[in-house]
Structures are given as structure tokens and as C-alpha cells.
Protein backbone atom coordinates (compact mmCIF):
# COMPACT_ATOMS: atom_id res chain seq x y z
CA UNK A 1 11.86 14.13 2.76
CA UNK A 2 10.12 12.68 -0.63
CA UNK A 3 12.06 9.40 -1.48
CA UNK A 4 12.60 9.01 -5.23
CA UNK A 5 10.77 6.00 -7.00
CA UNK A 6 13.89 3.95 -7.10
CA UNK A 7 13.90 4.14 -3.07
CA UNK A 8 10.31 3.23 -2.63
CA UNK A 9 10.58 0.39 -5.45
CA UNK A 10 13.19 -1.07 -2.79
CA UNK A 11 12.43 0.15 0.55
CA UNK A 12 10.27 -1.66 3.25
CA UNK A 13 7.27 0.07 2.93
CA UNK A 14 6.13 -0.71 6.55
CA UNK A 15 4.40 2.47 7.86
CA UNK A 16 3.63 3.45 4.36
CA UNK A 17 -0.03 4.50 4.05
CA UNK A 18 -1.99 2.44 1.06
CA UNK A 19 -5.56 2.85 -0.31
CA UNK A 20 -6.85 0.95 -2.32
CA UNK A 21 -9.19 1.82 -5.26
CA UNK A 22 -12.87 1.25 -4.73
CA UNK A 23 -11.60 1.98 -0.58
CA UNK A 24 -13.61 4.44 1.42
CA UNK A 25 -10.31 4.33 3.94
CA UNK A 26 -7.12 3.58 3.80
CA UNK A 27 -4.51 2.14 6.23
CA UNK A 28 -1.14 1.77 6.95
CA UNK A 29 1.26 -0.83 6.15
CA UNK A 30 1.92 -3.33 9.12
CA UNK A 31 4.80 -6.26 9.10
CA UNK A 32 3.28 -9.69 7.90
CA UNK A 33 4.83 -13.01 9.36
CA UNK A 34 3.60 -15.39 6.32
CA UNK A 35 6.18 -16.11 3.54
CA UNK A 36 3.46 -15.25 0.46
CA UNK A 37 2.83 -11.92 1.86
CA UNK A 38 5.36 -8.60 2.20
CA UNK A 39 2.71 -7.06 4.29
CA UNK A 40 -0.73 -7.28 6.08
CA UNK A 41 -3.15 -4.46 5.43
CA UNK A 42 -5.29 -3.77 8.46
CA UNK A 43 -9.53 -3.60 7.37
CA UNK A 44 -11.14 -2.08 10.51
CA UNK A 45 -14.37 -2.12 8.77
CA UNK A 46 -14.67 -6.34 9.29
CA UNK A 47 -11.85 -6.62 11.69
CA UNK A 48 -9.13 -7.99 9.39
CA UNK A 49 -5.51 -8.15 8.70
CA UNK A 50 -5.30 -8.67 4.83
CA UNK A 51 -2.09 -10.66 3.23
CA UNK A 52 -1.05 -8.00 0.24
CA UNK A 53 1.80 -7.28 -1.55
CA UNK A 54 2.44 -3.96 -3.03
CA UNK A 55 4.31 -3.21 -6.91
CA UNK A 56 5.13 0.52 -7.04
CA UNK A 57 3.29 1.45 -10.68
CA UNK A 58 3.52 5.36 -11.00
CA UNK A 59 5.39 8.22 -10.40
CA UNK A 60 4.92 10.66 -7.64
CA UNK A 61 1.98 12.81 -7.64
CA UNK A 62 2.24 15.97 -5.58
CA UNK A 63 -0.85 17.67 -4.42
CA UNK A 64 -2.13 21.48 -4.46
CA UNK A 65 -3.15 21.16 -0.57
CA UNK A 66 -0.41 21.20 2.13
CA UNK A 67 -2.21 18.93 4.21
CA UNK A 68 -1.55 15.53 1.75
CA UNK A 69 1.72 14.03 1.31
CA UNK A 70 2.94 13.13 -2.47
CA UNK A 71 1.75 9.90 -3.05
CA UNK A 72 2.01 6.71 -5.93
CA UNK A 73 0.23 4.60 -7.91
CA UNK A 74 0.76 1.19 -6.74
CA UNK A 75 -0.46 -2.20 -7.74
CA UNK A 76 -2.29 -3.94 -4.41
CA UNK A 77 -2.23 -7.62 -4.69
CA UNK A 78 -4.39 -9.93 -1.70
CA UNK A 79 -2.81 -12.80 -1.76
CA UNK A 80 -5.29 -15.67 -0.62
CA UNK A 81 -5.06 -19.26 0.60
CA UNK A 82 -5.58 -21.54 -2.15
CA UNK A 83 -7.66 -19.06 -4.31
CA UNK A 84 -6.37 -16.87 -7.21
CA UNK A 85 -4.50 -13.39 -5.91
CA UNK A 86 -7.01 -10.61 -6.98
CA UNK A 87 -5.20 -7.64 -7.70
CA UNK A 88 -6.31 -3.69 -7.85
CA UNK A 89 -4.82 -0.50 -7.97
CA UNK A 90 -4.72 1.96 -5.60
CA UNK A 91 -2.79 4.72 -3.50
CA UNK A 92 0.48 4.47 -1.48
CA UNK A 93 2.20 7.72 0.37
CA UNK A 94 4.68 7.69 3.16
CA UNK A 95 4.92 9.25 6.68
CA UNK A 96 6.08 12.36 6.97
């Protein structure tokens, strides 16, 4: 079932599969147990867990091919430790 914007502005995205721009790879959305962050973003590539947030900016964008699920826009945010957030855009979709 394709949620409607509303749902995914207020859902817990856990699961949910985000890439973000400038990304090779995406990942899936794991739980995060720090306060500043809604979610940790897993980065195989240098064996990380990243601290993110995630705005829903766009509407749902279905695709020609059968084998991608609709997918948003969304606004990633890294949240870091002292530092200033640094914020991108990128790709969210949902399991099926």
C-alpha cells in the first residue's frame, strides 16, 4: 500500500529506505538511541551508523519500472557533535 504524504510526514520511518544525493547506495532507516537524532543511517562503505533526521520535502514520485517502489523527496539532515548539522537532499521510499 502507498501511504499518502500526510502519513509519511508523521509515521516512524524506521525501515524506510533513504538515499541520499551525491550517494552511490542507499540504506535503510534503523532506530537511533540519542535524543538529537530520529534515526541512524547505516554507511557500510566506512563502517558507520550516521545520526540523521529526515523532513519529508516532495510529493510521491511513481516510477515507469515495476521493480522500484514510489518514492519522496526528503531533506537528510547529519546531525553532528558539536559541529553545524549539514543538510542534503535525497531519496526516501518504503518497504513494500
Amino acid at each position: 500500500m502507498i501511504p499518502t504524504l500526510a502519513k509519511m510526514e508523521k509515521q516512524n520511518l524506521i525501515g524506510c529506505f533513504v538515499k541520499p544525493d551525491g550517494w552511490n547506495l542507499g540504506e535503510c532507516l534503523i532506530e537511533s538511541d540519542w535524543t538529537e537524532a530520529q534515526y541512524r543511517l547505516p554507511d557500510y562503505n566506512n563502517n558507520l551508523q550516521l545520526a540523521i533526521n529526515i523532513e519529508i520535502t516532495g510529493r510521491i514520485h511513481r516510477f515507469d519500472s515495476p521493480l522500484i517502489n514510489p518514492a519522496m523527496r526528503c531533506k537528510v539532515i547529519f546531525i553532528h557533535d558539536g559541529e553545524p548539522n549539514v543538510t542534503t537532499g535525497g531519496w526516501i521510499s518504503w518497504p513494500s
